[in-house]
Structures are given as structure tokens and as C-alpha cells.
PDB file of N, CA and C in Angstrom:
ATOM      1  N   UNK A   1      87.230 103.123  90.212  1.00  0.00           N
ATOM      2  CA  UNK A   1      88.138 104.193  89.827  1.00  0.00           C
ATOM      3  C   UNK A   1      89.436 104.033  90.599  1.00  0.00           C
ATOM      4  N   UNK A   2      90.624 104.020  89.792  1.00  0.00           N
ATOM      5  CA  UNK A   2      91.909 104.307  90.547  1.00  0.00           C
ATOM      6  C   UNK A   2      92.177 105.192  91.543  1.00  0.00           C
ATOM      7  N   UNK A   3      92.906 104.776  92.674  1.00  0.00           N
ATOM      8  CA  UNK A   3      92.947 105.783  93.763  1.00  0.00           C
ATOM      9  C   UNK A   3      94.706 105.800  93.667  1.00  0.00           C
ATOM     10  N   UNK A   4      95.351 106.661  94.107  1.00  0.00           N
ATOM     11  CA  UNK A   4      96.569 107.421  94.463  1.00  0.00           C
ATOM     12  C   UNK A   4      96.685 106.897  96.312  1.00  0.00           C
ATOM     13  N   UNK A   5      97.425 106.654  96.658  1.00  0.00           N
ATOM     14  CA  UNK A   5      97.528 106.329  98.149  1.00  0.00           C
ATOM     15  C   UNK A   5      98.717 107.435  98.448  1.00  0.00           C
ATOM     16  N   UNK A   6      98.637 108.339  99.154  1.00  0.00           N
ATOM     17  CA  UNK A   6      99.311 109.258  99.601  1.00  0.00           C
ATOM     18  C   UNK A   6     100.228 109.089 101.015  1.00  0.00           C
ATOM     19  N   UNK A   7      99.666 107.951 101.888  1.00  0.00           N
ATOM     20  CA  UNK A   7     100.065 107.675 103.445  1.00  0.00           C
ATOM     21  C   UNK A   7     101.068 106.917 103.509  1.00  0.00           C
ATOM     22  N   UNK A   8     101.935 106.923 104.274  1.00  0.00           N
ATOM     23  CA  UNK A   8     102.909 106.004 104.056  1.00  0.00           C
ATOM     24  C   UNK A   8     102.423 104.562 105.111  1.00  0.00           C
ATOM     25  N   UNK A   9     101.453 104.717 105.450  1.00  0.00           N
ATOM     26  CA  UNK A   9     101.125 103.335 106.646  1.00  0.00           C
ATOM     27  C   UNK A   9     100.729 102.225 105.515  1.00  0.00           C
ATOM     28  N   UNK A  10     100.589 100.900 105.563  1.00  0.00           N
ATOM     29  CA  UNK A  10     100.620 100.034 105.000  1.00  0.00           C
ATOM     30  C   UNK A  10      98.676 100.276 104.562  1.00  0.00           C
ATOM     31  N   UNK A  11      98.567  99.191 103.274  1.00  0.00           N
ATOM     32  CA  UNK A  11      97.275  98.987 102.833  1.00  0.00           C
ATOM     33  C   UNK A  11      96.815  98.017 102.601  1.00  0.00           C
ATOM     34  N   UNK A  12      95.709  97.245 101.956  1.00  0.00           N
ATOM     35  CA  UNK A  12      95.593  96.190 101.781  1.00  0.00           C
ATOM     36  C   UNK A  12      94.744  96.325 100.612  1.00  0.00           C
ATOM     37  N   UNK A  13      95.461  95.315  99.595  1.00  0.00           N
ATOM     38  CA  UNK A  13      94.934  95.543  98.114  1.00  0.00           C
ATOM     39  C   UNK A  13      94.529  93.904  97.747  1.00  0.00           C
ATOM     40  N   UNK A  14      93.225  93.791  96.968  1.00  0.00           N
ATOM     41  CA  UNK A  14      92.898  92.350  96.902  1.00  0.00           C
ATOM     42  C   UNK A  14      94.002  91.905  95.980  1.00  0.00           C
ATOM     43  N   UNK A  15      94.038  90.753  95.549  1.00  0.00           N
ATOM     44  CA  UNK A  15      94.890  89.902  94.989  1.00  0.00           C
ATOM     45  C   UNK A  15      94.417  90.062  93.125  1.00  0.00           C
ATOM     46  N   UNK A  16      93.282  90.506  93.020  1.00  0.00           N
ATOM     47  CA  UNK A  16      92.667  90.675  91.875  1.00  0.00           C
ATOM     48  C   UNK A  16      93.250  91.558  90.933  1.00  0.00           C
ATOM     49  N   UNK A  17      94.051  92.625  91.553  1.00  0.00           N
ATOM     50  CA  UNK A  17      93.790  93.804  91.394  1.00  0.00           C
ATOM     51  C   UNK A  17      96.386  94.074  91.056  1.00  0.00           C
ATOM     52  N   UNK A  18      95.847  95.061  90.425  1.00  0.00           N
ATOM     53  CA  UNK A  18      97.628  95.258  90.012  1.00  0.00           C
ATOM     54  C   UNK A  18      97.984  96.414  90.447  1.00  0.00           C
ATOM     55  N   UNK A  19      98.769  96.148  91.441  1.00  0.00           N
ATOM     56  CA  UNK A  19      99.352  97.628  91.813  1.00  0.00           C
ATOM     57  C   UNK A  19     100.606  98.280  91.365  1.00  0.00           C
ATOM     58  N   UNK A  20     100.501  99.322  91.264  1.00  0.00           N
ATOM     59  CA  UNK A  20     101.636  99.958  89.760  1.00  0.00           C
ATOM     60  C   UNK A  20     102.359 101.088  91.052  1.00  0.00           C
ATOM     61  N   UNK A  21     103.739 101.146  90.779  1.00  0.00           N
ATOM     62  CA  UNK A  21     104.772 102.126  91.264  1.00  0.00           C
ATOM     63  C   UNK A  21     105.333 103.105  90.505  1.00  0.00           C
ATOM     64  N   UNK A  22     105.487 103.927  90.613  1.00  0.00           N
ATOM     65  CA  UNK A  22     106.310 105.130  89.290  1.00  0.00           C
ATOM     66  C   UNK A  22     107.706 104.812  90.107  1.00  0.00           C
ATOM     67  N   UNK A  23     108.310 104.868  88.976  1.00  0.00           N
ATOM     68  CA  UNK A  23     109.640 104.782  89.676  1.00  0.00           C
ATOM     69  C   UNK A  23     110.337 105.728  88.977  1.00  0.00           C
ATOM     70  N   UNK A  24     110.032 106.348  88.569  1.00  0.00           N
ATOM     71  CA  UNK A  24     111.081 107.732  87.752  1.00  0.00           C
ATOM     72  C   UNK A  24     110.335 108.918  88.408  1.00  0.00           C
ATOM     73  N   UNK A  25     111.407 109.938  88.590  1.00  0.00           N
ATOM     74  CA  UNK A  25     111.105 111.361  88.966  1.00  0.00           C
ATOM     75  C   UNK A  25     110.914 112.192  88.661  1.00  0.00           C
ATOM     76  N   UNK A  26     110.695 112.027  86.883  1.00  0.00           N
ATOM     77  CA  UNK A  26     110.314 112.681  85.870  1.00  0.00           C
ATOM     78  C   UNK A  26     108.608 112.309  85.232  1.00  0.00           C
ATOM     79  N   UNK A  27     108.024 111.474  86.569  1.00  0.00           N
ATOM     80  CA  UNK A  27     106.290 111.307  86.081  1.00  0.00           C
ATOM     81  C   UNK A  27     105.178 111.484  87.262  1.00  0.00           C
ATOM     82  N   UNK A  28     104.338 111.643  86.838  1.00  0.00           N
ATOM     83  CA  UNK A  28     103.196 112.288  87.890  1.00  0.00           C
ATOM     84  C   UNK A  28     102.266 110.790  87.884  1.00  0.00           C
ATOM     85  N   UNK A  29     102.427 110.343  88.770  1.00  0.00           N
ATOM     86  CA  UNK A  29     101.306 109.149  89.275  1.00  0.00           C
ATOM     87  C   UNK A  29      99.778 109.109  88.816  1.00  0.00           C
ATOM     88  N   UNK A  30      99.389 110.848  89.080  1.00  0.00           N
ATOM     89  CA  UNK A  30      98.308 111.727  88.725  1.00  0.00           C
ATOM     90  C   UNK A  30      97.794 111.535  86.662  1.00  0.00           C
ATOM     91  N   UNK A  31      98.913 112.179  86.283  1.00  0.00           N
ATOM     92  CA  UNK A  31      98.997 111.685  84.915  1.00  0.00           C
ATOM     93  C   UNK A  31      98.763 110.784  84.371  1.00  0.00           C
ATOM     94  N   UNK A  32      99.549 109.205  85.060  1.00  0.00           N
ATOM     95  CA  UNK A  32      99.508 107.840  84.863  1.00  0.00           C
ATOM     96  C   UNK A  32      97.829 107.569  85.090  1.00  0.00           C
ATOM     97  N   UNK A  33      97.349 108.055  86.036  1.00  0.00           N
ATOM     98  CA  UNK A  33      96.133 108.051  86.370  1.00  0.00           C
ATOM     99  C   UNK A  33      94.971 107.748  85.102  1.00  0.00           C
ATOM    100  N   UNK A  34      95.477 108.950  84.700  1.00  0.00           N
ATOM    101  CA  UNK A  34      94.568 110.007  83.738  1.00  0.00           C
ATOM    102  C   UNK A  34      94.380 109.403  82.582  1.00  0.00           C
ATOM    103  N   UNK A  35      95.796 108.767  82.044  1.00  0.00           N
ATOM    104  CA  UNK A  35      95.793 108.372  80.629  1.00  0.00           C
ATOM    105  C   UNK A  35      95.130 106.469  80.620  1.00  0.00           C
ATOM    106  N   UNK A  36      95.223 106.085  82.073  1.00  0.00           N
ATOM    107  CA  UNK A  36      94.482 104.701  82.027  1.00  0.00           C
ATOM    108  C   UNK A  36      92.957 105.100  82.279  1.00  0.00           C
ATOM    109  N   UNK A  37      92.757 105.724  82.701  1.00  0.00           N
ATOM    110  CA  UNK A  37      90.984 105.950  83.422  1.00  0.00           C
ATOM    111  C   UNK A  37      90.481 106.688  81.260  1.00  0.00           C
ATOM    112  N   UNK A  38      91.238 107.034  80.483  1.00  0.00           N
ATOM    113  CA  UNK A  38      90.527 107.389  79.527  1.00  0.00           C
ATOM    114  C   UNK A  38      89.783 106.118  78.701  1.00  0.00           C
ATOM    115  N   UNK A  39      88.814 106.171  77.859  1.00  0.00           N
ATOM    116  CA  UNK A  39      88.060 105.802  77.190  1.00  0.00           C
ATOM    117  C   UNK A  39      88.738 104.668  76.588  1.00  0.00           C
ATOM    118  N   UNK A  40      89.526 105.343  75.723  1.00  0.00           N
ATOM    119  CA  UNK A  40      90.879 104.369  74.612  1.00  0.00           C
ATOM    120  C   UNK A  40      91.939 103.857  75.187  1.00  0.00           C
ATOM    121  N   UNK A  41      91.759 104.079  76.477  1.00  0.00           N
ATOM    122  CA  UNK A  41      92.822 103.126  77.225  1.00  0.00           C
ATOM    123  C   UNK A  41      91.965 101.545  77.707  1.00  0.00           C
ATOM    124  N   UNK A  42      90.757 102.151  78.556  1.00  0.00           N
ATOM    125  CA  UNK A  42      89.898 101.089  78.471  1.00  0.00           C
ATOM    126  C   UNK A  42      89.301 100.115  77.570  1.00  0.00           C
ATOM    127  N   UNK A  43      88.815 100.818  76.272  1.00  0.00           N
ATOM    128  CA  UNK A  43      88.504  99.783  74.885  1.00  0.00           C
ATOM    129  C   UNK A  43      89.936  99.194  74.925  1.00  0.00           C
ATOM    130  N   UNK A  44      91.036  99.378  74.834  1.00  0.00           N
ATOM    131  CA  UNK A  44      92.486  98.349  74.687  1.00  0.00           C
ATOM    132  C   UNK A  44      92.679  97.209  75.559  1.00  0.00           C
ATOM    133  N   UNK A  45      92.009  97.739  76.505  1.00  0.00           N
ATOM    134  CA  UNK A  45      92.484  96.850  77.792  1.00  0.00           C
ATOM    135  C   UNK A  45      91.526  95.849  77.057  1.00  0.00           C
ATOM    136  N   UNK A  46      90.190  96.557  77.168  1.00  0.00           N
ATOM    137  CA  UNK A  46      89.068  95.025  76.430  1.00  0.00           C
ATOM    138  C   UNK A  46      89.667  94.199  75.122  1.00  0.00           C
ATOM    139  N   UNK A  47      89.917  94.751  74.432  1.00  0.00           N
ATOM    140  CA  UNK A  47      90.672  94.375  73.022  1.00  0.00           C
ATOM    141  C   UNK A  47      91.732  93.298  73.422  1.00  0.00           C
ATOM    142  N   UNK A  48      92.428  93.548  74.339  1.00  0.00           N
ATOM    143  CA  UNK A  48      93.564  92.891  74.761  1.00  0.00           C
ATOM    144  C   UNK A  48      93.723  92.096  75.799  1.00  0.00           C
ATOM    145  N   UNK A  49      92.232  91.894  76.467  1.00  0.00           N
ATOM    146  CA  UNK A  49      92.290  90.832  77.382  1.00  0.00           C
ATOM    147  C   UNK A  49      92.321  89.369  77.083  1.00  0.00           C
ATOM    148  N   UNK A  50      92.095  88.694  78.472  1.00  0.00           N
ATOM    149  CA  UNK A  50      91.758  87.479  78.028  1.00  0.00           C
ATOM    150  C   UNK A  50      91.182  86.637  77.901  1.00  0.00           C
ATOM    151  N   UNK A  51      89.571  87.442  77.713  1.00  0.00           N
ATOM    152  CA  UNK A  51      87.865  87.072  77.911  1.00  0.00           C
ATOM    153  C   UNK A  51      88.196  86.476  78.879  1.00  0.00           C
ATOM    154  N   UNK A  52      88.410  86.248  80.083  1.00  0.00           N
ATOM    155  CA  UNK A  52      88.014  85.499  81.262  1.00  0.00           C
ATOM    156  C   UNK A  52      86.685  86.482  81.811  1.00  0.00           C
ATOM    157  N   UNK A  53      86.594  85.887  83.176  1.00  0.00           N
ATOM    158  CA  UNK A  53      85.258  86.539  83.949  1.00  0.00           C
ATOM    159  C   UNK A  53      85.699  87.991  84.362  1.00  0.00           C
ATOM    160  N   UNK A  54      87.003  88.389  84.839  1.00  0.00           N
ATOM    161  CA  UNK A  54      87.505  89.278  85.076  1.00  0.00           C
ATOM    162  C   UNK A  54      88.055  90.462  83.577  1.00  0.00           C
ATOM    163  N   UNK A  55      88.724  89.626  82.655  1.00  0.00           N
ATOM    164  CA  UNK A  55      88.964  90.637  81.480  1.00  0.00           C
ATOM    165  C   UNK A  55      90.257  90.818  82.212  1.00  0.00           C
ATOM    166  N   UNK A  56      91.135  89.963  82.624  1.00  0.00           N
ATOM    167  CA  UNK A  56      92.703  90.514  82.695  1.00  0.00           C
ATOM    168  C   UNK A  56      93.249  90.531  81.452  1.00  0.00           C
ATOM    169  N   UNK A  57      94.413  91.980  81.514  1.00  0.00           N
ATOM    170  CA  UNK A  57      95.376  91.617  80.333  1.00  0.00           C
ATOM    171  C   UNK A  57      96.510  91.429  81.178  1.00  0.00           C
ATOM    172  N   UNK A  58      97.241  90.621  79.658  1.00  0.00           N
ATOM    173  CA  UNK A  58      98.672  89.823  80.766  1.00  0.00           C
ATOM    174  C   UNK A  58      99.515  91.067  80.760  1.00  0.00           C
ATOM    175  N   UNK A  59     100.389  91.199  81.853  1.00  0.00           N
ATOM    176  CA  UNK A  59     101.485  91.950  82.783  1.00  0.00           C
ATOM    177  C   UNK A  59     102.048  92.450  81.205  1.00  0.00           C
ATOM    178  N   UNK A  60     102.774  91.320  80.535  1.00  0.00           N
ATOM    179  CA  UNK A  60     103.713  91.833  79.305  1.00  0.00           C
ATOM    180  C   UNK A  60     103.122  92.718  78.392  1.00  0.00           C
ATOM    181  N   UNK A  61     101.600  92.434  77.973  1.00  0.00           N
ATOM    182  CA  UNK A  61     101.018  93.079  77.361  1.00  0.00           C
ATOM    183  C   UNK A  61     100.616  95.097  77.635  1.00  0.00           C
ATOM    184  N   UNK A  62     100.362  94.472  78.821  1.00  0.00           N
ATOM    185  CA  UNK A  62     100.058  96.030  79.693  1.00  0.00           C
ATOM    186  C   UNK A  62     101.396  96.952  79.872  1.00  0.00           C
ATOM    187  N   UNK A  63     102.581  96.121  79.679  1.00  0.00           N
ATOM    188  CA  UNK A  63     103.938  97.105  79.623  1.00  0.00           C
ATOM    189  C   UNK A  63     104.172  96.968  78.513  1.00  0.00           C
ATOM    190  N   UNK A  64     103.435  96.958  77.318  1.00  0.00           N
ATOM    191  CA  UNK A  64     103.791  97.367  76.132  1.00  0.00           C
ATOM    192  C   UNK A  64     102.806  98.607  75.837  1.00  0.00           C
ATOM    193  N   UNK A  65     101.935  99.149  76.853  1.00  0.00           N
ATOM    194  CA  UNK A  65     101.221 100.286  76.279  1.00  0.00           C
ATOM    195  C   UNK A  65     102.347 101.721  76.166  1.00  0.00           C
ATOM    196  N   UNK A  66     102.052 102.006  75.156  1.00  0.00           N
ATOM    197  CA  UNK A  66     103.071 102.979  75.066  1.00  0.00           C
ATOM    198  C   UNK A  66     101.948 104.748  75.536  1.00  0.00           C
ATOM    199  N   UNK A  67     102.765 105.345  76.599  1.00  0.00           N
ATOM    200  CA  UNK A  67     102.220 106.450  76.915  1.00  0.00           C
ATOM    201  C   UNK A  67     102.998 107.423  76.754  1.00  0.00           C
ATOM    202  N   UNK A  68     102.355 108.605  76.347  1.00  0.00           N
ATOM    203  CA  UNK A  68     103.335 109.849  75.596  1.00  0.00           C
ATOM    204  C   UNK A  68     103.547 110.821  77.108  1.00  0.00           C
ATOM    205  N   UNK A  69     105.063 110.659  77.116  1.00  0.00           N
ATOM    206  CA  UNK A  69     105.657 111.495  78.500  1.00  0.00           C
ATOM    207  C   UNK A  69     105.933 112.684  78.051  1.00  0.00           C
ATOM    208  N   UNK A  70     105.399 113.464  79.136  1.00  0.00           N
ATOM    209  CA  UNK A  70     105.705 115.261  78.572  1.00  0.00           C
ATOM    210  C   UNK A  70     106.723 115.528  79.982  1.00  0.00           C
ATOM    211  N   UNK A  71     107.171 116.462  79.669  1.00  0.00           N
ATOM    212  CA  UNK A  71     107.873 117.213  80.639  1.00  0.00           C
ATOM    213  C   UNK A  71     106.903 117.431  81.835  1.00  0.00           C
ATOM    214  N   UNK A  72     107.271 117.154  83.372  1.00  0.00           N
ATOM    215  CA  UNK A  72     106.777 117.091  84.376  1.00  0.00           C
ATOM    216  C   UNK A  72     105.380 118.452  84.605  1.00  0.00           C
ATOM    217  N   UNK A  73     106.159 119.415  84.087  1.00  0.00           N
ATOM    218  CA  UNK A  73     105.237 120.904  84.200  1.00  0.00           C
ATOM    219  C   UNK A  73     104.120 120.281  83.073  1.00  0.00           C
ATOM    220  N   UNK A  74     104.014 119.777  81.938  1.00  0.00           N
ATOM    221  CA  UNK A  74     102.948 119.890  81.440  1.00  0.00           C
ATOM    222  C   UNK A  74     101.968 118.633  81.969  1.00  0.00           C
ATOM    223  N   UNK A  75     102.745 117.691  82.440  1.00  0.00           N
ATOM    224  CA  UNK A  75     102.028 116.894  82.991  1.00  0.00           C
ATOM    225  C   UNK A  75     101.060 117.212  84.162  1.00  0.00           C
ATOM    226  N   UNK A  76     101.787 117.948  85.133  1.00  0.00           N
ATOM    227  CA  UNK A  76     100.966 118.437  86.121  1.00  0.00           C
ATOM    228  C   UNK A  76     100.044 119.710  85.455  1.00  0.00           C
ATOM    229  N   UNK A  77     100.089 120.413  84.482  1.00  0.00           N
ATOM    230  CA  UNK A  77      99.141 121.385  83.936  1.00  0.00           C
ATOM    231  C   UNK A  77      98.258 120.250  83.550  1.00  0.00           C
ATOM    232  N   UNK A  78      98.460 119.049  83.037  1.00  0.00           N
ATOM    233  CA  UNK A  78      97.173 118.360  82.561  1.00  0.00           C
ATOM    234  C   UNK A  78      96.399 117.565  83.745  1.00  0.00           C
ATOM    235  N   UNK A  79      97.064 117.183  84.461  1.00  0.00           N
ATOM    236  CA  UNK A  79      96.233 116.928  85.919  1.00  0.00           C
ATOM    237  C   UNK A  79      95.531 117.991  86.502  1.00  0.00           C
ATOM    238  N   UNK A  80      96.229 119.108  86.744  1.00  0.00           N
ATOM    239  CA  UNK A  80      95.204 120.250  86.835  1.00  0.00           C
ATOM    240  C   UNK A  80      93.906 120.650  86.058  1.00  0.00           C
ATOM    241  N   UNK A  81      93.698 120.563  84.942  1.00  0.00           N
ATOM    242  CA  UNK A  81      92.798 120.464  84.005  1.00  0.00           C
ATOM    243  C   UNK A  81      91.695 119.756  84.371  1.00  0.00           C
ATOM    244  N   UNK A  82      92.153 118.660  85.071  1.00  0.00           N
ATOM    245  CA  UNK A  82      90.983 117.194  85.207  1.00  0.00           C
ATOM    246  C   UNK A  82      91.199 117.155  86.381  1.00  0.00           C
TER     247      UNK A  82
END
């Protein structure tokens, strides 16, 4: 399961693994969370990998998922929810 890192001290993330930044101030990390950990985000990822042992999808592919941005308040009402 995806974790949120809240600390500002350094971490250590395997090499396997893709670490994602929000860079706009208009999105909830929390949200971003939410809409990859769902069901139909996961069947895509499978759909769209690249049968290796791992099941990576490539970088370009994964920034073509298109995710529906709401205004910050409803975003955080839907993190609240879950």
C-alpha cells in the first residue's frame, strides 16, 4: 500500500519502486493516493504493463492516466470519506 511521507528528514526508497511529487497547490497527495490504490486503476496498470516479473508500466504511459481534478475542498471531503 502507498504511504504519504510527511517528515522532512531524508528516506530510502528501493530502486524498484516510483516515487511521485505533487507539484501543484491545487491537489491533495491524499486524493492522488486514493484514485491509484482503486480497483480500475490497478486492472490498467495490469492491462498496460509490460508482463515482466514485476508488471512495470512505462513512465510515459503512467502520465497519460488521466485523473478527474476537483476543487481542493472536494478533494479533501473525498479523502475524508476513506
Amino acid at each position: 500500500m502507498a504511504k504519504k511521507v510527511k517528515e522532512e528528514k531524508p528516506i530510502l526508497v528501493s530502486p524498484a519502486y516510483t516515487v511521485l511529487k505533487i507539484k501543484r497547490d491545487d491537489v491533495l497527495a491524499e486524493y492522488i493516493m486514493l484514485w491509484f490504490s482503486r480497483k480500475e486503476s490497478d486492472r490498467y496498470g495490469w492491462f498496460g504493463s509490460d508482463g515482466s516479473v514485476r508488471s512495470n508500466v512505462d513512465l510515459n504511459r503512467f502520465y497519460d492516466t488521466e485523473i478527474p481534478f476537483l476543487s481542493k475542498t472536494h478533494q479533501q471531503d473525498i479523502v475524508n470519506i476513506y
